[in-house]
PDB file of N, CA and C in Angstrom:
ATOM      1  N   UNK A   1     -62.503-147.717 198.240  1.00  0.00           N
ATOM      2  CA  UNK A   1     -61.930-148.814 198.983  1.00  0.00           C
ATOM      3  C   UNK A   1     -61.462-148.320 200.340  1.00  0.00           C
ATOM      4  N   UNK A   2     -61.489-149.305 200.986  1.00  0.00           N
ATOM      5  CA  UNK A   2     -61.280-149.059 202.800  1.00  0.00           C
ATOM      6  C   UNK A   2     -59.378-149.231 203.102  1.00  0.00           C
ATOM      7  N   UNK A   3     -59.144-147.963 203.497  1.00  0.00           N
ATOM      8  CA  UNK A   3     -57.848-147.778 204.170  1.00  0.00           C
ATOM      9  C   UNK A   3     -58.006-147.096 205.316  1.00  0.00           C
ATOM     10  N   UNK A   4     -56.694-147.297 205.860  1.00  0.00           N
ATOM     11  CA  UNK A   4     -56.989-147.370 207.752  1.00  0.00           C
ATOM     12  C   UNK A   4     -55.626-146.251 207.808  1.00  0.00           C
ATOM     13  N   UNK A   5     -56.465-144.857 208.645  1.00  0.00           N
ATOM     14  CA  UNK A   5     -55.377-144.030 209.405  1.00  0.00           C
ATOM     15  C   UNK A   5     -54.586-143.932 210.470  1.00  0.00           C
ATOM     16  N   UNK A   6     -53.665-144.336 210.766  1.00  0.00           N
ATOM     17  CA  UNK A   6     -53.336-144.535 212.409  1.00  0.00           C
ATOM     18  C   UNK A   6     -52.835-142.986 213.105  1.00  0.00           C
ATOM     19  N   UNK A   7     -53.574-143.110 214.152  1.00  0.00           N
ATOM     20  CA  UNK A   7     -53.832-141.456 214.698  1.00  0.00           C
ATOM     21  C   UNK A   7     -52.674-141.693 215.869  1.00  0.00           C
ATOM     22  N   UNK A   8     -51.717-140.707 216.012  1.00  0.00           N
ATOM     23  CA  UNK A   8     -50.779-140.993 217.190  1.00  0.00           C
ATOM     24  C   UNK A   8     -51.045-140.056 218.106  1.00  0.00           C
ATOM     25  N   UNK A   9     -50.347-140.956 219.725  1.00  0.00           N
ATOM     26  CA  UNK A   9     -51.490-140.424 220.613  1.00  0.00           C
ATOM     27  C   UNK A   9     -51.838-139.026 221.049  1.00  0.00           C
ATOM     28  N   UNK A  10     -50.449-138.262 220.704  1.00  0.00           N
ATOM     29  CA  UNK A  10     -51.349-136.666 220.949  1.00  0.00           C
ATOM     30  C   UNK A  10     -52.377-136.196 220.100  1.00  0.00           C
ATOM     31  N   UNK A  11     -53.036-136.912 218.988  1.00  0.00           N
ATOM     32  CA  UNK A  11     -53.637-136.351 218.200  1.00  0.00           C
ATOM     33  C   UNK A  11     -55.354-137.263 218.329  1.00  0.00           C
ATOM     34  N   UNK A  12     -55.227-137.840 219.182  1.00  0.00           N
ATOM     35  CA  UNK A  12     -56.188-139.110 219.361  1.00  0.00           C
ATOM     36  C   UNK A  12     -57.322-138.205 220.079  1.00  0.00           C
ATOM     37  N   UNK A  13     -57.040-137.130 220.842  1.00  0.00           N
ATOM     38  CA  UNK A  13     -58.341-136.471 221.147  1.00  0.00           C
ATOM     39  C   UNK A  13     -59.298-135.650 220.420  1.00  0.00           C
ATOM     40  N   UNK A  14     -58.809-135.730 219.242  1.00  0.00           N
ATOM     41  CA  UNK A  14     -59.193-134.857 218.276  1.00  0.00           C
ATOM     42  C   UNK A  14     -60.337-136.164 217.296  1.00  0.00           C
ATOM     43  N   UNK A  15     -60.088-137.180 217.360  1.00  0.00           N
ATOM     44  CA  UNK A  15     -60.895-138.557 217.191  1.00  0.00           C
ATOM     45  C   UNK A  15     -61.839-139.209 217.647  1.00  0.00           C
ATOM     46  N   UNK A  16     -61.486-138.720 218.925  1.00  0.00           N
ATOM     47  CA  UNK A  16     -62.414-139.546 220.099  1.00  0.00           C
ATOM     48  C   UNK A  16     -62.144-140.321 220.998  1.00  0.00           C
ATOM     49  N   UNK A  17     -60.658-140.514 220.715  1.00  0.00           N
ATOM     50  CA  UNK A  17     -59.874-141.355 220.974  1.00  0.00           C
ATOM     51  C   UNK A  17     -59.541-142.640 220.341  1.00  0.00           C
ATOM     52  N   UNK A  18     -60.123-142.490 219.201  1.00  0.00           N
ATOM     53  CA  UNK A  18     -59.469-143.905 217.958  1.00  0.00           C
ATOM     54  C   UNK A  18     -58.030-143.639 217.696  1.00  0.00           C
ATOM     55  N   UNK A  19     -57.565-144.742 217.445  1.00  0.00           N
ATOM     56  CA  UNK A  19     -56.001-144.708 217.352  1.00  0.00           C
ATOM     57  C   UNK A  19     -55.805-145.346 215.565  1.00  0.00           C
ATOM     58  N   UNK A  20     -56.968-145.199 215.627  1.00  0.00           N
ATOM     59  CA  UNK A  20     -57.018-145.817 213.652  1.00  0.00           C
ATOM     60  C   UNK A  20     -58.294-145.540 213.306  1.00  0.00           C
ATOM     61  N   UNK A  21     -58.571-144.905 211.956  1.00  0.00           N
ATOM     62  CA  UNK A  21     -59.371-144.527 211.424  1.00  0.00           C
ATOM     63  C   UNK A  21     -59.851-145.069 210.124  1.00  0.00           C
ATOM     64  N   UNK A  22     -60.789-145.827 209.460  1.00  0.00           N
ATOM     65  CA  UNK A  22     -61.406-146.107 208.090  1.00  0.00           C
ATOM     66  C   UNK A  22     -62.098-145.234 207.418  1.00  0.00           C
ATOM     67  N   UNK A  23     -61.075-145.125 206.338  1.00  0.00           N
ATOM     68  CA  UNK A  23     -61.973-144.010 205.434  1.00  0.00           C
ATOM     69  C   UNK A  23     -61.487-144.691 203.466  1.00  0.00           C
ATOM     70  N   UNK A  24     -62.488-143.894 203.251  1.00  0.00           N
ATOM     71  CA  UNK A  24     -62.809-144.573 201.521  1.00  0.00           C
ATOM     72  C   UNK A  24     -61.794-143.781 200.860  1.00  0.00           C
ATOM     73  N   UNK A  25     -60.604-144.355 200.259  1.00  0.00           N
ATOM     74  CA  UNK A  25     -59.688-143.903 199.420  1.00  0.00           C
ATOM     75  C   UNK A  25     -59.229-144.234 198.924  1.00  0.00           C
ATOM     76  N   UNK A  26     -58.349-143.782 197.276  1.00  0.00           N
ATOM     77  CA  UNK A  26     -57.410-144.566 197.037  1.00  0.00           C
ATOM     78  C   UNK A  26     -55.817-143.441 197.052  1.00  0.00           C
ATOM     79  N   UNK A  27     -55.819-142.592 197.549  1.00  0.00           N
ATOM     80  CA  UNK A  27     -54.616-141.840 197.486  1.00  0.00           C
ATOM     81  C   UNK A  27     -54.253-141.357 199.360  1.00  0.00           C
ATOM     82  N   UNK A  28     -53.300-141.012 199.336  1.00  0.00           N
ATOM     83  CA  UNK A  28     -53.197-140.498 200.571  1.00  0.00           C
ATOM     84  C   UNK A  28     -53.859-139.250 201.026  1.00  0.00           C
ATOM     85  N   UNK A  29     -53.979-138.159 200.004  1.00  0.00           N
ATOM     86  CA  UNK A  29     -54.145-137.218 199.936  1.00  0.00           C
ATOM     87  C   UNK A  29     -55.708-136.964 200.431  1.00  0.00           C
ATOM     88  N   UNK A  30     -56.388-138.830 199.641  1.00  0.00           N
ATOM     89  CA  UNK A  30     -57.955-138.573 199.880  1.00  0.00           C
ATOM     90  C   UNK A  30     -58.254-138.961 201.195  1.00  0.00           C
ATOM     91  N   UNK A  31     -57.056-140.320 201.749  1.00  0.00           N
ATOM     92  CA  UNK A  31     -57.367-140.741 202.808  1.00  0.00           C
ATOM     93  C   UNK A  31     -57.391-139.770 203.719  1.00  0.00           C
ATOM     94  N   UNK A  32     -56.074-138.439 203.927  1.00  0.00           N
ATOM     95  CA  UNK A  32     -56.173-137.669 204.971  1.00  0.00           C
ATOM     96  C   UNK A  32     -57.846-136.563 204.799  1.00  0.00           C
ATOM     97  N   UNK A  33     -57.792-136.025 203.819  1.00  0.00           N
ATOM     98  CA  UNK A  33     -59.408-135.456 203.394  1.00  0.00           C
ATOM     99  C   UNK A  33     -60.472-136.108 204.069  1.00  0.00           C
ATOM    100  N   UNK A  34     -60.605-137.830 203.891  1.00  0.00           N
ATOM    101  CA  UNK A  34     -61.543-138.150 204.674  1.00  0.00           C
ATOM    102  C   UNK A  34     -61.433-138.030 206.085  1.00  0.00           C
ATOM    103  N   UNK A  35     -60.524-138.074 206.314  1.00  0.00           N
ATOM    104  CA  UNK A  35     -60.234-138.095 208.003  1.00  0.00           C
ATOM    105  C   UNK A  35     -60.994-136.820 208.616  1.00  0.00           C
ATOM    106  N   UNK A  36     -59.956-135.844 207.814  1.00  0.00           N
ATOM    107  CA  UNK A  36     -60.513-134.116 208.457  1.00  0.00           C
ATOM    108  C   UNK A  36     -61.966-134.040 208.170  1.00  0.00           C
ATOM    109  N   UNK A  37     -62.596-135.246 206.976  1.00  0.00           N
ATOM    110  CA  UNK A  37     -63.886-134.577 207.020  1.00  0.00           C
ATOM    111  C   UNK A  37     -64.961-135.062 208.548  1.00  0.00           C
ATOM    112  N   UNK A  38     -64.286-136.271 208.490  1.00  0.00           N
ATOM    113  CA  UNK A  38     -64.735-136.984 209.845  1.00  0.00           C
ATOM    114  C   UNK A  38     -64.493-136.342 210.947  1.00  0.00           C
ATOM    115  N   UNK A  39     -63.759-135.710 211.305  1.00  0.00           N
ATOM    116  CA  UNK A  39     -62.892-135.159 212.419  1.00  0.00           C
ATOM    117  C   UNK A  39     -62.220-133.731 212.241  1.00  0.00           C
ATOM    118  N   UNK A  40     -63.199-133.022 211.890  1.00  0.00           N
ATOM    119  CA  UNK A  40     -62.293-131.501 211.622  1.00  0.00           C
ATOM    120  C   UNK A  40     -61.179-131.115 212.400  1.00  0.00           C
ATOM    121  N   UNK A  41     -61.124-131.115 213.860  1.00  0.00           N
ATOM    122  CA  UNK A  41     -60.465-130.657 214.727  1.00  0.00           C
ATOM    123  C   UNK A  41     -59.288-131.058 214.734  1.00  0.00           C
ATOM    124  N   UNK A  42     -59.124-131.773 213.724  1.00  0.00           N
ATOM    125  CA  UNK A  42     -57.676-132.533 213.431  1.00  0.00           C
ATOM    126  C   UNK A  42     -56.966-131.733 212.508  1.00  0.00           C
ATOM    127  N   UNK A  43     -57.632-131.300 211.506  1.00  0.00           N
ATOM    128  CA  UNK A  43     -57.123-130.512 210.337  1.00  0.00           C
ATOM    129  C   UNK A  43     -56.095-129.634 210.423  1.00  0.00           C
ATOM    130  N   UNK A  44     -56.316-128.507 211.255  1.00  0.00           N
ATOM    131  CA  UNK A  44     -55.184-127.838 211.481  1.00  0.00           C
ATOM    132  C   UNK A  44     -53.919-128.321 212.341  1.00  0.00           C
ATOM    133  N   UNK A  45     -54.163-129.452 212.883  1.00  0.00           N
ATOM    134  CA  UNK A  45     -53.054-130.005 213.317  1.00  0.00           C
ATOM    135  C   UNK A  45     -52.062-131.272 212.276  1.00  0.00           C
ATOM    136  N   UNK A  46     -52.126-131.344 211.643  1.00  0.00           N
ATOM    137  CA  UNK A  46     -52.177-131.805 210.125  1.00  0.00           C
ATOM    138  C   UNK A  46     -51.618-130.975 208.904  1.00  0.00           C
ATOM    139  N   UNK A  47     -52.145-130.066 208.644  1.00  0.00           N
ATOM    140  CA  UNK A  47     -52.327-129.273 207.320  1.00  0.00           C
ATOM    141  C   UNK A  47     -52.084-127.510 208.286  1.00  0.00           C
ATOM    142  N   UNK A  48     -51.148-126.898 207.361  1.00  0.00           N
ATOM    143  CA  UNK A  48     -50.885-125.685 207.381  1.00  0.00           C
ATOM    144  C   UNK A  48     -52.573-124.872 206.624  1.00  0.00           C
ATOM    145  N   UNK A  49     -52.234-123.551 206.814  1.00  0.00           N
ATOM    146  CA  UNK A  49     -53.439-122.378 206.099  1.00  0.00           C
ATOM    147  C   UNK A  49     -53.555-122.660 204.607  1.00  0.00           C
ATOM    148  N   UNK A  50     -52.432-123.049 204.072  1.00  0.00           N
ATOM    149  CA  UNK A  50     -52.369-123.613 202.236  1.00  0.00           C
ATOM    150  C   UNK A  50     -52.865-124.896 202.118  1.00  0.00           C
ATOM    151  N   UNK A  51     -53.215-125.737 203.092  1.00  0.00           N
ATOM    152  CA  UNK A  51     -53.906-127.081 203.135  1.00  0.00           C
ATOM    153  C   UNK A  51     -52.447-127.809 202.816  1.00  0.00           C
ATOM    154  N   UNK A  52     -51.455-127.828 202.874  1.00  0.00           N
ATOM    155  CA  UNK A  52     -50.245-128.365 202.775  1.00  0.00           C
ATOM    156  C   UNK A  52     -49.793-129.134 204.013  1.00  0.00           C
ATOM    157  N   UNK A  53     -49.849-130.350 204.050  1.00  0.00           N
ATOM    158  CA  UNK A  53     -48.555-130.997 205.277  1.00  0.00           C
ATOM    159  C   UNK A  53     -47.915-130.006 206.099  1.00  0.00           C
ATOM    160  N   UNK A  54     -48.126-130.090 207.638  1.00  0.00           N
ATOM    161  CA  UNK A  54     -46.979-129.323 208.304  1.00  0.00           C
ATOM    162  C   UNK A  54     -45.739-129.637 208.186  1.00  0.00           C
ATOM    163  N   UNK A  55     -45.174-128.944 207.883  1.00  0.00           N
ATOM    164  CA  UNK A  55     -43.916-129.276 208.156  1.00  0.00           C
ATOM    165  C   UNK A  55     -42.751-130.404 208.939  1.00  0.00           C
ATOM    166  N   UNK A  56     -43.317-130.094 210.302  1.00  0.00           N
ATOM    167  CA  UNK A  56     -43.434-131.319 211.594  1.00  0.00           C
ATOM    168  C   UNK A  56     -44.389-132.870 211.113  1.00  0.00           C
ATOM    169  N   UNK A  57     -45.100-132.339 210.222  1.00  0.00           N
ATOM    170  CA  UNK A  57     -45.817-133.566 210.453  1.00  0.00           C
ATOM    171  C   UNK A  57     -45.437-134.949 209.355  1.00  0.00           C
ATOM    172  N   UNK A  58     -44.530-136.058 209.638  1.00  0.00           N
ATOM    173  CA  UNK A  58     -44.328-136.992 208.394  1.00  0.00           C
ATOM    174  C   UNK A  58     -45.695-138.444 208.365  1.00  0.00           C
ATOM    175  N   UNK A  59     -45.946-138.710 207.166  1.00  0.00           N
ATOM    176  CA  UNK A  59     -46.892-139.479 206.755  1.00  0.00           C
ATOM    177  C   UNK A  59     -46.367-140.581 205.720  1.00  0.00           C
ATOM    178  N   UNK A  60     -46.917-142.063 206.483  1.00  0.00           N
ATOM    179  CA  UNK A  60     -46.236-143.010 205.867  1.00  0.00           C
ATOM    180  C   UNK A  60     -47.324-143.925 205.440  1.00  0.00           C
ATOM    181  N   UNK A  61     -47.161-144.408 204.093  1.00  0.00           N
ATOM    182  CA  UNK A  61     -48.075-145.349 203.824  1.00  0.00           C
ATOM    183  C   UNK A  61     -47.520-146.838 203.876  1.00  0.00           C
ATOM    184  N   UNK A  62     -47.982-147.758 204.191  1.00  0.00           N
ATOM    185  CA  UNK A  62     -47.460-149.243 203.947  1.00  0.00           C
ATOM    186  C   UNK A  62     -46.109-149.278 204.645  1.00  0.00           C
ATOM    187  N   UNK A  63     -45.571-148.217 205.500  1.00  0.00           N
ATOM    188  CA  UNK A  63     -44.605-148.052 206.011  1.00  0.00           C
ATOM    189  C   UNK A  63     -43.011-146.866 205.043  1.00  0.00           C
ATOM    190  N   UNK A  64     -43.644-146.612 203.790  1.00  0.00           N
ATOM    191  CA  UNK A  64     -43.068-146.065 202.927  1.00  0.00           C
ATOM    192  C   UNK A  64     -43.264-144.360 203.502  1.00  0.00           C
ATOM    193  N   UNK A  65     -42.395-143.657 203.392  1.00  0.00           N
ATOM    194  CA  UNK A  65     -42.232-142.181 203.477  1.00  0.00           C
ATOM    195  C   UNK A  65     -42.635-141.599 202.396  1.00  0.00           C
ATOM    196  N   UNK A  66     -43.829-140.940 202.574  1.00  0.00           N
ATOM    197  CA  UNK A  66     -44.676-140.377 200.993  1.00  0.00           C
ATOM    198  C   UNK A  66     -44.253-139.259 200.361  1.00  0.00           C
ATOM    199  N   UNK A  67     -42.766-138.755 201.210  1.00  0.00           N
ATOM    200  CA  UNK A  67     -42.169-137.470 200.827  1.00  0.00           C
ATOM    201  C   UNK A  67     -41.034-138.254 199.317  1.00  0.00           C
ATOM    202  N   UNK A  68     -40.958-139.611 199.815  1.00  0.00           N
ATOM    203  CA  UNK A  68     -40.165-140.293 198.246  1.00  0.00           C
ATOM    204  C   UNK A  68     -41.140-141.201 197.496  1.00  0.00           C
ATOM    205  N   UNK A  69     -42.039-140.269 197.551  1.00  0.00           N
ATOM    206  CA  UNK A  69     -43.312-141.172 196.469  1.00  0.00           C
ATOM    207  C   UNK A  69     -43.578-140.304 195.922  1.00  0.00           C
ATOM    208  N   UNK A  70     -45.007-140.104 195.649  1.00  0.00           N
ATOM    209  CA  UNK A  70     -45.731-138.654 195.270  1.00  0.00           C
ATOM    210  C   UNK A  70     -46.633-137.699 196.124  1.00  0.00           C
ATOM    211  N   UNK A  71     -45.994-138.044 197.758  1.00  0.00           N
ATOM    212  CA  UNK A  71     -46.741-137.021 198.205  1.00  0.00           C
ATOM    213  C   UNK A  71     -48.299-137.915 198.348  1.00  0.00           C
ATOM    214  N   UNK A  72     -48.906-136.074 198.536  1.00  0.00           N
ATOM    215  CA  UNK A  72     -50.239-137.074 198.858  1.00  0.00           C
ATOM    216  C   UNK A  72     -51.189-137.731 197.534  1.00  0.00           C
ATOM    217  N   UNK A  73     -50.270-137.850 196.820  1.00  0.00           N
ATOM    218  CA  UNK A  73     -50.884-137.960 195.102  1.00  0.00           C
ATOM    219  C   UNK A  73     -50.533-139.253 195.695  1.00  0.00           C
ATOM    220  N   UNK A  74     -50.030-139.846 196.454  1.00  0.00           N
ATOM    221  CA  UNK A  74     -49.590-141.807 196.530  1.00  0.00           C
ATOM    222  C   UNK A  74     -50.720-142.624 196.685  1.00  0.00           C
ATOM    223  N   UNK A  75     -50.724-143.506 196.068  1.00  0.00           N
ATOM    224  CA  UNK A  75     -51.795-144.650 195.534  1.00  0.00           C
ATOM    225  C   UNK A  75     -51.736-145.346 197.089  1.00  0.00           C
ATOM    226  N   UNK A  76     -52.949-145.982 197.286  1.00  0.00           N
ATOM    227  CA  UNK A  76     -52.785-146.902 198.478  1.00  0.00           C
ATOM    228  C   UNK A  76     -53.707-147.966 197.974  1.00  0.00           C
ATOM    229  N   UNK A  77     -53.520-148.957 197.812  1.00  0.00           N
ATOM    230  CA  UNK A  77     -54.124-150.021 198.135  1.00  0.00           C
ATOM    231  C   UNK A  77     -55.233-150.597 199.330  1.00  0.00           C
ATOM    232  N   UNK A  78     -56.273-151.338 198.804  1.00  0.00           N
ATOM    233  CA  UNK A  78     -57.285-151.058 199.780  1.00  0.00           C
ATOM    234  C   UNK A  78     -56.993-152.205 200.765  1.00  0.00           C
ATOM    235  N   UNK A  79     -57.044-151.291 202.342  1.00  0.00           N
ATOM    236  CA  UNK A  79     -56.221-152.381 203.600  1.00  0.00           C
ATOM    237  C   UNK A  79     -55.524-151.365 203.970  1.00  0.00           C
ATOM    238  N   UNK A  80     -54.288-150.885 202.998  1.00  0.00           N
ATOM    239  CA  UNK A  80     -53.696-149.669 203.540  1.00  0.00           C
ATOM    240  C   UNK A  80     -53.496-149.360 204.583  1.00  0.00           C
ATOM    241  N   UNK A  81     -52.227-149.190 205.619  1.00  0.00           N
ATOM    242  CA  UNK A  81     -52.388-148.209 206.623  1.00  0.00           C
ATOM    243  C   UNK A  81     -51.296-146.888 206.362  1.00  0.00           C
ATOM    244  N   UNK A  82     -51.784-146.083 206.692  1.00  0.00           N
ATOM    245  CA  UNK A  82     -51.176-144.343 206.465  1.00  0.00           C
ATOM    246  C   UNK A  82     -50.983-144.437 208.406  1.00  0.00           C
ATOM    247  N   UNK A  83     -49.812-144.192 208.128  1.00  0.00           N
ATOM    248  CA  UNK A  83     -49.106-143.765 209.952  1.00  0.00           C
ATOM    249  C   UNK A  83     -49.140-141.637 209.576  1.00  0.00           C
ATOM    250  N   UNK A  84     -49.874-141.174 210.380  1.00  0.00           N
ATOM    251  CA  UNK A  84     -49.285-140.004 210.865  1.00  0.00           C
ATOM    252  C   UNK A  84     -48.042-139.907 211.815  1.00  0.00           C
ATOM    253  N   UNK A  85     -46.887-139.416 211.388  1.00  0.00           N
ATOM    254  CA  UNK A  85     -46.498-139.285 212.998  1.00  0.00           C
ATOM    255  C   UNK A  85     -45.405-137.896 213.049  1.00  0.00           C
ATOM    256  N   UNK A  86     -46.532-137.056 214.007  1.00  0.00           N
ATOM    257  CA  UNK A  86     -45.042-135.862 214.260  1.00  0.00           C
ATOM    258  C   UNK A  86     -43.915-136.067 214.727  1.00  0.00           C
ATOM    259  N   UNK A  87     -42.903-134.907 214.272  1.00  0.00           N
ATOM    260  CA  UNK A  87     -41.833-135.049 214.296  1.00  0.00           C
ATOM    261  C   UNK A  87     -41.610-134.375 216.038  1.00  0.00           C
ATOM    262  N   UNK A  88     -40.484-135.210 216.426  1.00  0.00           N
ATOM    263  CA  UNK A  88     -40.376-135.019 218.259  1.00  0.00           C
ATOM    264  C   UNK A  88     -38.668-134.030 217.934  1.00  0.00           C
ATOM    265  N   UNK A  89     -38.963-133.034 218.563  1.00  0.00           N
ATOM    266  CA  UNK A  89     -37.652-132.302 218.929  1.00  0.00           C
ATOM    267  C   UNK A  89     -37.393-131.848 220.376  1.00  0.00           C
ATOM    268  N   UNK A  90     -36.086-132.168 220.664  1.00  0.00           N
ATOM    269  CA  UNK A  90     -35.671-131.839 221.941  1.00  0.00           C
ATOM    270  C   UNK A  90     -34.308-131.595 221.915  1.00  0.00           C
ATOM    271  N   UNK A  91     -33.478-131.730 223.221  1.00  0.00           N
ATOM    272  CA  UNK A  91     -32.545-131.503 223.414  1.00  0.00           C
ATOM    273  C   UNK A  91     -32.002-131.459 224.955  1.00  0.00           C
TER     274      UNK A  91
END
């Protein structure tokens, strides 16, 4: 089933410049997989050397924070949108 990635904009060159992406999934975990498979150059900006979430990086499905779900084990419904969005630090 078709769920939609939304790519934020520092990461949009790594896309092509799509700011949303369709890929066949039903978990988060698969949706981001399809993405990197579409778009490698994204991967490491995404996913640490253990294939794990950066740290910096939070991921929301349906607007829900998937760090109080199951991670990328979270079910999505087909329509779905998964927000990437890094974390901004300053001072």
């Amino acid at each position: 089933m078709a769920v939609f990635v939304r790519i934020p904009t520092p990461l949009r060159k790594y896309t092509g410049g799509d700011d949303r992406v369709a890929v066949e999934a039903s978990t988060v975990g698969q949706a981001l997989a399809g993405l990197t498979e579409a778009h490698p150059d994204i991967k490491s900006r995404i996913f640490d050397d253990a294939d794990a979430l950066r740290r910096f990086v939070n991921v929301y499905a349906n607007d829900e924070d998937i760090r109080f779900q199951k991670n990328l084990d979270t079910e999505v419904p087909e329509g779905a949108e998964i927000s990437i969005v890094p974390a901004i630090a300053g001072g």
